[in-house]
C-alpha atoms as a PDB file:
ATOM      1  CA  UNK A   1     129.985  20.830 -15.712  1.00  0.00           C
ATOM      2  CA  UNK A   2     126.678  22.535 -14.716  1.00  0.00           C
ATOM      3  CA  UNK A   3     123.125  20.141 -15.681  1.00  0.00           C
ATOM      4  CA  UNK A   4     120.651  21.491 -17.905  1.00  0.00           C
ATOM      5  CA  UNK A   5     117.952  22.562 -16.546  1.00  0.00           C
ATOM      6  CA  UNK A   6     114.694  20.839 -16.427  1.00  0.00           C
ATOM      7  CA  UNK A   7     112.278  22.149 -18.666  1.00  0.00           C
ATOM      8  CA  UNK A   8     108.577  23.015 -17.099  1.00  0.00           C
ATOM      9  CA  UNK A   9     105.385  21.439 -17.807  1.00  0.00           C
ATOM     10  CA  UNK A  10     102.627  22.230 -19.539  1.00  0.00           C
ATOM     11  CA  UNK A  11      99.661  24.196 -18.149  1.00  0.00           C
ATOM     12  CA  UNK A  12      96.942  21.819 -16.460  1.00  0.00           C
ATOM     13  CA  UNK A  13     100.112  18.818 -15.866  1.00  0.00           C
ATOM     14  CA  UNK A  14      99.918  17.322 -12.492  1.00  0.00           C
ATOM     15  CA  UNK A  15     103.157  18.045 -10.731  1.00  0.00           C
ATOM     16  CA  UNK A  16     105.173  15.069  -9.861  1.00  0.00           C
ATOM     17  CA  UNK A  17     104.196  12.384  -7.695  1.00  0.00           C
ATOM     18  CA  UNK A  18     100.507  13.858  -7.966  1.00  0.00           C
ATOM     19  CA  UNK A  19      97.877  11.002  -8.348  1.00  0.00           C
ATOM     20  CA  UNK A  20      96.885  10.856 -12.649  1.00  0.00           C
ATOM     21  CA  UNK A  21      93.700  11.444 -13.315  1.00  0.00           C
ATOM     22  CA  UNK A  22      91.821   8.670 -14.726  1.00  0.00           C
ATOM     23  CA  UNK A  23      90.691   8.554 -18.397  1.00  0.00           C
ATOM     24  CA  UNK A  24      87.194   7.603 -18.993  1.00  0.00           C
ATOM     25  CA  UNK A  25      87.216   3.770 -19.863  1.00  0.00           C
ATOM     26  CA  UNK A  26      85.578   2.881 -23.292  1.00  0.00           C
ATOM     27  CA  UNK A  27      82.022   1.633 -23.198  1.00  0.00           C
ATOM     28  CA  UNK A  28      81.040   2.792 -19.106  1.00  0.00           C
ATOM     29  CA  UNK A  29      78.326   5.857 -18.719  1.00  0.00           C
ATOM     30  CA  UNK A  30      80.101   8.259 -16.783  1.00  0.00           C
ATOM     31  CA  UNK A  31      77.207  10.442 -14.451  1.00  0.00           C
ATOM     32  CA  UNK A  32      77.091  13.812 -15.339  1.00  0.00           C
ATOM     33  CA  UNK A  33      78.207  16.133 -13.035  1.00  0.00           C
ATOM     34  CA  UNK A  34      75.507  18.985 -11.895  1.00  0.00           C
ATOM     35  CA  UNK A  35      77.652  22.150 -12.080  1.00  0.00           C
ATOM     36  CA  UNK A  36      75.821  24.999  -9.935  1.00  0.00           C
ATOM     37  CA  UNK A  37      73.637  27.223 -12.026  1.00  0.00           C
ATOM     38  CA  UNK A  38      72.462  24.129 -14.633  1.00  0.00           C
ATOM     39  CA  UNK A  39      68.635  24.162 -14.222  1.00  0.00           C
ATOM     40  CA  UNK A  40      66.999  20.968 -13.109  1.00  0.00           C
ATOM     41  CA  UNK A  41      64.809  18.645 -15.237  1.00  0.00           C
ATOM     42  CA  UNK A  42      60.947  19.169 -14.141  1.00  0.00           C
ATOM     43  CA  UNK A  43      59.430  16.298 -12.627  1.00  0.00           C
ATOM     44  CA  UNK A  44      57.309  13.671 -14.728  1.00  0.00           C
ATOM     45  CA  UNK A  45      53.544  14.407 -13.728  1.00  0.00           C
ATOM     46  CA  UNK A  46      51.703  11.317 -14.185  1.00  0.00           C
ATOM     47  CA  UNK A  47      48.691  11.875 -16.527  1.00  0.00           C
ATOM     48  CA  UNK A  48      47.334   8.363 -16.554  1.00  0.00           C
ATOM     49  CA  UNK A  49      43.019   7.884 -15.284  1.00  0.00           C
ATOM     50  CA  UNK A  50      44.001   4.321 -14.970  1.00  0.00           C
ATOM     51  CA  UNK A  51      43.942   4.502 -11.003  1.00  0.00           C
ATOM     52  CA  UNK A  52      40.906   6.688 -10.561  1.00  0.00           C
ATOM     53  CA  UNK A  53      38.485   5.435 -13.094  1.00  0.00           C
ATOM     54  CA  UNK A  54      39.092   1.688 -11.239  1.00  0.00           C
ATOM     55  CA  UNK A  55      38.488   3.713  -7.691  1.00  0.00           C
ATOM     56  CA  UNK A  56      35.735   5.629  -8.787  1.00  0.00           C
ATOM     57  CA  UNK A  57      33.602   2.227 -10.357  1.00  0.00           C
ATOM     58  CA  UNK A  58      34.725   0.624  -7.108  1.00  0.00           C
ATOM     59  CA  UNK A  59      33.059   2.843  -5.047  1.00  0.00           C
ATOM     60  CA  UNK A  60      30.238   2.769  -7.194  1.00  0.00           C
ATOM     61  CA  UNK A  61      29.870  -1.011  -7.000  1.00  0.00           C
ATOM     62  CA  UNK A  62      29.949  -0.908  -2.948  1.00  0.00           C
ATOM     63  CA  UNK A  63      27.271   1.901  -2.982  1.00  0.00           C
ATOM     64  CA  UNK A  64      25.188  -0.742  -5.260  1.00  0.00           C
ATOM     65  CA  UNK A  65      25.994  -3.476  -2.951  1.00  0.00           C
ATOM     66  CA  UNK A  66      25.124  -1.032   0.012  1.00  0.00           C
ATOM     67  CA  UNK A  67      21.523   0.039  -1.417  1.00  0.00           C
ATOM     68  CA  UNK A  68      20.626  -3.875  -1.646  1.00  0.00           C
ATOM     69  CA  UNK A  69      21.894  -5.273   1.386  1.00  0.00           C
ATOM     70  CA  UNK A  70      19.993  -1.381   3.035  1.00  0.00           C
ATOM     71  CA  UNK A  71      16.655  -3.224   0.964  1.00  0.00           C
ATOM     72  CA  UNK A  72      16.908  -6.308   2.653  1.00  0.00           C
ATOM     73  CA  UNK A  73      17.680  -5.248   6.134  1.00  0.00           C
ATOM     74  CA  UNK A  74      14.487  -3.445   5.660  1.00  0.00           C
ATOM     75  CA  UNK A  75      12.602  -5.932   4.758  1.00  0.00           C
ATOM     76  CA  UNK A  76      13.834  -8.118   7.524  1.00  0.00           C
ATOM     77  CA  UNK A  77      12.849  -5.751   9.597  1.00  0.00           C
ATOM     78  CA  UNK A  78       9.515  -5.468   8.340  1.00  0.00           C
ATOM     79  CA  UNK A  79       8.930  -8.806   8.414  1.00  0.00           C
ATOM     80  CA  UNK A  80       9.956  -8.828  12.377  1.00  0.00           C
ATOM     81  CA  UNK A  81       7.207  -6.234  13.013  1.00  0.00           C
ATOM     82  CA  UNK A  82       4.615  -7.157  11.152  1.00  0.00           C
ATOM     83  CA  UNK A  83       1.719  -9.562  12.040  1.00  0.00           C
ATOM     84  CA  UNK A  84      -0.457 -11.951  10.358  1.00  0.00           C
ATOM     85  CA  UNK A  85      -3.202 -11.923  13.455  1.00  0.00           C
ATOM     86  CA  UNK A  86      -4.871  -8.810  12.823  1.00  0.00           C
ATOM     87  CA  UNK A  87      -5.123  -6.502   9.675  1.00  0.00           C
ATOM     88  CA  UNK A  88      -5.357  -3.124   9.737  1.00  0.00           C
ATOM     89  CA  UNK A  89      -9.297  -2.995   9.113  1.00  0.00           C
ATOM     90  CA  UNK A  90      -9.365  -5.089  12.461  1.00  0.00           C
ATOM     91  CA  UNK A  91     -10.167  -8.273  10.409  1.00  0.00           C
ATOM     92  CA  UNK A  92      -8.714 -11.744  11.534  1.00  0.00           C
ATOM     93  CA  UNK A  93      -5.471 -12.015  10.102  1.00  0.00           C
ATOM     94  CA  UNK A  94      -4.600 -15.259   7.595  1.00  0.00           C
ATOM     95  CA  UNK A  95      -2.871 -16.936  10.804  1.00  0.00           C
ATOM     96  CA  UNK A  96      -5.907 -16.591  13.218  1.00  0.00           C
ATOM     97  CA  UNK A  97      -7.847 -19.709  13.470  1.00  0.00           C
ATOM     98  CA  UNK A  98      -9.825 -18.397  15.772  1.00  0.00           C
ATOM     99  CA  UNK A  99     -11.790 -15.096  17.227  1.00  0.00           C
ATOM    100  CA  UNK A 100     -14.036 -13.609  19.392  1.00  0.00           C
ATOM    101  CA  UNK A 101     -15.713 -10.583  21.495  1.00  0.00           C
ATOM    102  CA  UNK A 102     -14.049 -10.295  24.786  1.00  0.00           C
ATOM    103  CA  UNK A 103     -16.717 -11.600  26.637  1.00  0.00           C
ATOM    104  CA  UNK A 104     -17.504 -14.399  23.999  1.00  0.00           C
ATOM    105  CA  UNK A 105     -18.041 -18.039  22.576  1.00  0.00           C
ATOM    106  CA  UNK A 106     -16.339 -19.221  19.033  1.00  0.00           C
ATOM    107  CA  UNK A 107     -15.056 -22.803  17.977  1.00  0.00           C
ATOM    108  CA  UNK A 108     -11.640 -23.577  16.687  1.00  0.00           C
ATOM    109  CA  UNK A 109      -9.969 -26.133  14.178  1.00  0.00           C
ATOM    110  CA  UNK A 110      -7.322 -27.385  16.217  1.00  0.00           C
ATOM    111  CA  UNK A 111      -4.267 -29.617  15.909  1.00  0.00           C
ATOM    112  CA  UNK A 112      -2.618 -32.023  18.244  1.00  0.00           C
ATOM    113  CA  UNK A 113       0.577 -31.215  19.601  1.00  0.00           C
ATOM    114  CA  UNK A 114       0.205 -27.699  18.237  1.00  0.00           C
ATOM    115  CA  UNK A 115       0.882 -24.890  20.458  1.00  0.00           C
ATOM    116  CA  UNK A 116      -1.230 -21.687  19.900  1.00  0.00           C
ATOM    117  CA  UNK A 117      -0.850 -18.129  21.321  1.00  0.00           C
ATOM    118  CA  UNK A 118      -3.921 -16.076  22.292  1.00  0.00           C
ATOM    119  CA  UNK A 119      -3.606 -12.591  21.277  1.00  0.00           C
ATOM    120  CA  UNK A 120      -5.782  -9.546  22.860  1.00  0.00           C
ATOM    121  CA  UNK A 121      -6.776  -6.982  20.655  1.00  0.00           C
ATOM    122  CA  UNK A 122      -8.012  -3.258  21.269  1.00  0.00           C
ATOM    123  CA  UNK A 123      -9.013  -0.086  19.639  1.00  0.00           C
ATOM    124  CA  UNK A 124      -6.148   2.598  20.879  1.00  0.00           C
ATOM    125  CA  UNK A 125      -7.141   5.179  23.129  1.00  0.00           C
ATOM    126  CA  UNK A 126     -10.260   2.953  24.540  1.00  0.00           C
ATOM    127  CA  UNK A 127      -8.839   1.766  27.413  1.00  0.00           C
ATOM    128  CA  UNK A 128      -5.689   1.419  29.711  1.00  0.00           C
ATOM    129  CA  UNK A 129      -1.925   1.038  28.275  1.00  0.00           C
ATOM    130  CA  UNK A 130      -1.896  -1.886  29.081  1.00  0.00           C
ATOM    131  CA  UNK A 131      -5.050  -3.913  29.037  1.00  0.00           C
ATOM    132  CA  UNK A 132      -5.669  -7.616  30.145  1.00  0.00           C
ATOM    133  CA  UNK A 133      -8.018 -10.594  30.356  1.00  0.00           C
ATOM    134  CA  UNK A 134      -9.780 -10.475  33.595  1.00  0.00           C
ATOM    135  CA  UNK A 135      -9.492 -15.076  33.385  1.00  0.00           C
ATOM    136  CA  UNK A 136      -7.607 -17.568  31.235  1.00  0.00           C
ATOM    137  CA  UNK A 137      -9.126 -18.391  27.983  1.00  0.00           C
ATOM    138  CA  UNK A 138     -11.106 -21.749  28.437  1.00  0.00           C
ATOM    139  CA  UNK A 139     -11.058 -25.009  25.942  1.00  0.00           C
ATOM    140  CA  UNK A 140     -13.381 -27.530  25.723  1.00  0.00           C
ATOM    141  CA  UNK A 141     -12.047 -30.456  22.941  1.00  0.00           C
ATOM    142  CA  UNK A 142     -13.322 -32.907  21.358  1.00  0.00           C
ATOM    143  CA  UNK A 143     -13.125 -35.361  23.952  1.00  0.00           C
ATOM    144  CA  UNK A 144     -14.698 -33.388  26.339  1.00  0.00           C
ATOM    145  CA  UNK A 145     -11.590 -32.533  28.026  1.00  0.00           C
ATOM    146  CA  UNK A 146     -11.154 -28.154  29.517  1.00  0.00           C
ATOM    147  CA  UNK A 147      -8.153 -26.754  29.078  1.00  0.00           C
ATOM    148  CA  UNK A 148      -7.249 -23.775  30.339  1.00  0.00           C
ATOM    149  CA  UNK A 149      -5.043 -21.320  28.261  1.00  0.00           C
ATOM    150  CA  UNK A 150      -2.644 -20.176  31.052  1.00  0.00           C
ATOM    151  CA  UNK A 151       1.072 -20.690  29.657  1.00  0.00           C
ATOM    152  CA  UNK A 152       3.716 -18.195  28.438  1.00  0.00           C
ATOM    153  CA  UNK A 153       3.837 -17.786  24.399  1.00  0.00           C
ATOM    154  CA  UNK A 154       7.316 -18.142  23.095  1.00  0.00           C
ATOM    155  CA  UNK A 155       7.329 -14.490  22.064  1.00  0.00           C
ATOM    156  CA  UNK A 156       6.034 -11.870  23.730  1.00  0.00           C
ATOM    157  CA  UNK A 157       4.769  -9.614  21.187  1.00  0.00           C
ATOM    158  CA  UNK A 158       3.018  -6.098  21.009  1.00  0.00           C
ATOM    159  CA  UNK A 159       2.039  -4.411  17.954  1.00  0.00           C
ATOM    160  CA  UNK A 160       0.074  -1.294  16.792  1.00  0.00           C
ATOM    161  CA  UNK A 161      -2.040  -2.114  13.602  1.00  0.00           C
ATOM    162  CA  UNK A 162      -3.940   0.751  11.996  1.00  0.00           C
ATOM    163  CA  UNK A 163      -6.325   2.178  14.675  1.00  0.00           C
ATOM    164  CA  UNK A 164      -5.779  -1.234  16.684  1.00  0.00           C
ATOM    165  CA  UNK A 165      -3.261  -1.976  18.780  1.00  0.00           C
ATOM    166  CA  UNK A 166      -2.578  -6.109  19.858  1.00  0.00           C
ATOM    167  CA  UNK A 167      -0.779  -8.175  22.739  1.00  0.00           C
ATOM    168  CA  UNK A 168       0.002 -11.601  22.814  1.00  0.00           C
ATOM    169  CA  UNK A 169      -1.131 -12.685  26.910  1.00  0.00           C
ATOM    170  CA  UNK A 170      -1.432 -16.319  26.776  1.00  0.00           C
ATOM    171  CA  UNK A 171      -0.342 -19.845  25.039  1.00  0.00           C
ATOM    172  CA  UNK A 172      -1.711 -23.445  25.219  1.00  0.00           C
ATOM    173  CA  UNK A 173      -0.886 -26.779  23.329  1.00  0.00           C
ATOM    174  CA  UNK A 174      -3.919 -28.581  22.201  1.00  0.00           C
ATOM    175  CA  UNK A 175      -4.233 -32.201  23.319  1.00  0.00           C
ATOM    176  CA  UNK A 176      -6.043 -33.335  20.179  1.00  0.00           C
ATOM    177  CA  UNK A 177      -7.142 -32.216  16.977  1.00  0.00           C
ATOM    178  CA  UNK A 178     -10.531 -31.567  16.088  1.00  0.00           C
ATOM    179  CA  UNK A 179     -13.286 -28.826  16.968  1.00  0.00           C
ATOM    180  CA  UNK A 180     -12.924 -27.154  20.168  1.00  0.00           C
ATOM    181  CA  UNK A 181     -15.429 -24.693  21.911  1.00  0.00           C
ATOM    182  CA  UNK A 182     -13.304 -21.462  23.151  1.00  0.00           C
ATOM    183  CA  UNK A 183     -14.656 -19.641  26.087  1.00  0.00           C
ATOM    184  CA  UNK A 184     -13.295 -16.258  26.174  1.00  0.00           C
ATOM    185  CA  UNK A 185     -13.581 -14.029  29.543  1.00  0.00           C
ATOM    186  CA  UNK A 186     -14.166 -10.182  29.582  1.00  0.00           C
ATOM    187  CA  UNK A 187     -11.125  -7.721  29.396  1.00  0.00           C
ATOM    188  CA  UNK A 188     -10.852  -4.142  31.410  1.00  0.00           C
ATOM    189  CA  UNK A 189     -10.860  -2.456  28.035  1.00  0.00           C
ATOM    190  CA  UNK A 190     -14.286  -1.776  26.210  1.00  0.00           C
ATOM    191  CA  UNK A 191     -14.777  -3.451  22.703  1.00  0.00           C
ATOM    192  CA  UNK A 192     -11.773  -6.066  23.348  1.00  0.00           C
ATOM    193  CA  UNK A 193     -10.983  -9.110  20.986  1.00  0.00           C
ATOM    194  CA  UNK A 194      -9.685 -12.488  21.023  1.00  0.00           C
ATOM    195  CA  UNK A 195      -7.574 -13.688  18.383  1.00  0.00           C
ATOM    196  CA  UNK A 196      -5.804 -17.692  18.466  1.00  0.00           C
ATOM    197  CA  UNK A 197      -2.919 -18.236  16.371  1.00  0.00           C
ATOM    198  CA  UNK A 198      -0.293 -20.637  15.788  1.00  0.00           C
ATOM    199  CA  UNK A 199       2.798 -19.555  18.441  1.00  0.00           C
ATOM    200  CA  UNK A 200       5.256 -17.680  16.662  1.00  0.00           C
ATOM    201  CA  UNK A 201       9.120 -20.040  17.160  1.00  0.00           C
ATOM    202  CA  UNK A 202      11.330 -18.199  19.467  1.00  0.00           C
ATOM    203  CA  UNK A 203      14.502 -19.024  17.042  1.00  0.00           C
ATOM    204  CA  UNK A 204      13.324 -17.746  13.797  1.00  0.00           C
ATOM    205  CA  UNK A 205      11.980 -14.545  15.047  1.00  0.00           C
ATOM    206  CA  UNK A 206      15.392 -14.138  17.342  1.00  0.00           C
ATOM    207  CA  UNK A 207      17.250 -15.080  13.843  1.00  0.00           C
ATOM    208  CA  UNK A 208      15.304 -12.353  12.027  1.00  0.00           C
ATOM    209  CA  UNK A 209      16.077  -9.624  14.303  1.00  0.00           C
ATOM    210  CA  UNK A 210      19.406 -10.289  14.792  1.00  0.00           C
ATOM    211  CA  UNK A 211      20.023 -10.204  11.083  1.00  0.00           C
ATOM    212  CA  UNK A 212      18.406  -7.128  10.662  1.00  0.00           C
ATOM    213  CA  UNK A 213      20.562  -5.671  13.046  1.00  0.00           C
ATOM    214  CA  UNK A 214      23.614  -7.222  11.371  1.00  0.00           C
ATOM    215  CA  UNK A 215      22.315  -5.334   8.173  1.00  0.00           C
ATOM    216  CA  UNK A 216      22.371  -2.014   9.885  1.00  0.00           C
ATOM    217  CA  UNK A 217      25.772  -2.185  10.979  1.00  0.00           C
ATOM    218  CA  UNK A 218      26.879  -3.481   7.344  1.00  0.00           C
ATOM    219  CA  UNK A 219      25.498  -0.690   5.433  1.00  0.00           C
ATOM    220  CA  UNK A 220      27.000   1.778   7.322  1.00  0.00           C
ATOM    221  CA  UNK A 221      30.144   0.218   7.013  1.00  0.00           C
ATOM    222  CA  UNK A 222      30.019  -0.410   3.325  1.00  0.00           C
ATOM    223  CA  UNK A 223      28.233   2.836   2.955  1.00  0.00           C
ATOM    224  CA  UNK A 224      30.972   4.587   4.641  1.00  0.00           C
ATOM    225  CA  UNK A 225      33.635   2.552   2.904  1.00  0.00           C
ATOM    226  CA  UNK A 226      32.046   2.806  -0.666  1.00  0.00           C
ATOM    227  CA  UNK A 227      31.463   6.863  -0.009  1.00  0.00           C
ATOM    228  CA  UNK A 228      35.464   6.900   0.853  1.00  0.00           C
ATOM    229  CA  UNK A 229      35.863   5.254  -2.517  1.00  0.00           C
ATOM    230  CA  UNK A 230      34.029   7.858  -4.343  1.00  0.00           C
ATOM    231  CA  UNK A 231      35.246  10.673  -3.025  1.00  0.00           C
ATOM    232  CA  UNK A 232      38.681   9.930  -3.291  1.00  0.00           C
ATOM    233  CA  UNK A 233      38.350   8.578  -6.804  1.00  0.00           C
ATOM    234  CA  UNK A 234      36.428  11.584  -8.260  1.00  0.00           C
ATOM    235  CA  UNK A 235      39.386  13.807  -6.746  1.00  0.00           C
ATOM    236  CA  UNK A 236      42.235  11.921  -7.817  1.00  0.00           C
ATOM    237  CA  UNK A 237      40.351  12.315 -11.345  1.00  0.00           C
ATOM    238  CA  UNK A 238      40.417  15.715 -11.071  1.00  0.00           C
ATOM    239  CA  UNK A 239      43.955  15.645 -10.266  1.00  0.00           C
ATOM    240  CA  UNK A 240      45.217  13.851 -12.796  1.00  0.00           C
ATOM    241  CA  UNK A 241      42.726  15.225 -15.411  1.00  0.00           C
ATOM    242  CA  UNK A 242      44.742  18.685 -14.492  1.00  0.00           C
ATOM    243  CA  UNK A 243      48.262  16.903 -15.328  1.00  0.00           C
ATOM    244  CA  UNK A 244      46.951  15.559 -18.405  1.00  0.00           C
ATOM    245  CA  UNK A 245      46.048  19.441 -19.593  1.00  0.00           C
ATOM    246  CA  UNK A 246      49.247  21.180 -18.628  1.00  0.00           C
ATOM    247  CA  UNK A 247      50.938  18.159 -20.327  1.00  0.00           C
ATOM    248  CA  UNK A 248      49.198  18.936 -22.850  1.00  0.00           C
ATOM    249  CA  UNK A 249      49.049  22.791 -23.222  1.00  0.00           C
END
């Protein structure tokens, strides 16, 4: 008896012993499947000022913070250069407790245990570069006692005030206090004075310039740094101010 023959299946049937395709499984996202020709979605431009206003007022603040710490380098600065012995009129200076013609007699109101610096002071152009007593100033105190101003201030300062220009040359520590008669000895420079003055510390004026060094360095760096801040800020603006109009449009 012949079999009947088996009937064929439908169009799209895996043949058999094929693997069955798997049917979606209720409640699980199935990703879509990019067929070729489907047009991508466009990226999401951020439009958000968030990031650049906060850069921008950064930079802003460390420009700020530049200007004053530029303010008081400079007037660290100033206050390493300038001088309280001589004004720029040529007039005794608040710190001078003493002066005097170079050759020439003056007293002083000295203090014991007080060391004092004895400056030389010149008109510029009236003389050598560098001018100089010709003898150490001379002391007489109280008691009687000469003392001879021949040691080393503790810094060796030059300035140029107005039309005068100054030197410190010697230092002495007075012995006593009281009123002291101050010999002073001609100088190879024509119309020459004699200032005394308390000795400038060695520490403070070595503190002063160091931190007005410090301050240069630091306001370039936050100048530099706060300028970075800026600039990119004000372009990342720009950037995203151009999202938010083509969002927009």
């Amino acid at each position: 008896m012949t079999a009947a023959p088996t009937p064929a299946p439908p169009p799209g049937t895996p043949p058999p012993g094929a693997p069955q395709p798997r049917s979606p499984q209720p409640g699980i996202h199935q990703p879509a499947i990019h067929q070729p020709g489907t047009p991508q979605p466009a990226p999401v431009r951020r439009t958000s000022l968030t990031g650049p206003v906060v850069t921008t007022s950064l930079g802003v603040l460390v420009l700020v913070a530049t200007l004053a710490v530029g303010l008081l380098t400079v007037r660290a600065f100033v206050g390493v250069l300038s001088t309280d012995v001589l004004t720029s009129s040529g007039a005794p200076g608040p710190d001078v407790v003493a002066d005097a013609d170079a050759p020439g007699m003056t007293t002083a109101e000295l203090e014991a245990g007080q060391r004092y610096a004895v400056h030389l002071a010149w008109r510029d152009g009236s003389g050598p570069a560098d001018p100089a007593l010709t003898e150490d100033v001379l002391l007489q105190a109280p008691s009687g006692a000469v003392l001879a101003a021949d040691g080393d201030p503790a810094v060796d300062s030059s300035f140029a005030v107005g039309a005068w220009s100054i030197t410190s040359v010697a230092a002495f520590t007075a012995p006593e206090s009281g009123t002291y008669q101050v010999a002073v000895p001609p100088a190879d420079v024509d119309g020459a004075r004699v200032l005394i003055a308390p000795d400038q510390d060695a520490a403070p004026f070595v503190g002063e310039l160091l931190a007005s060094i410090a301050g240069v360095f630091g306001v370039i760096l936050l100048g530099s740094f706060g300028t970075g801040l800026v600039l990119g800020g004000v372009i990342w603006w720009v950037v995203r101010a151009r999202a938010r109009r083509a969002a927009g449009a």
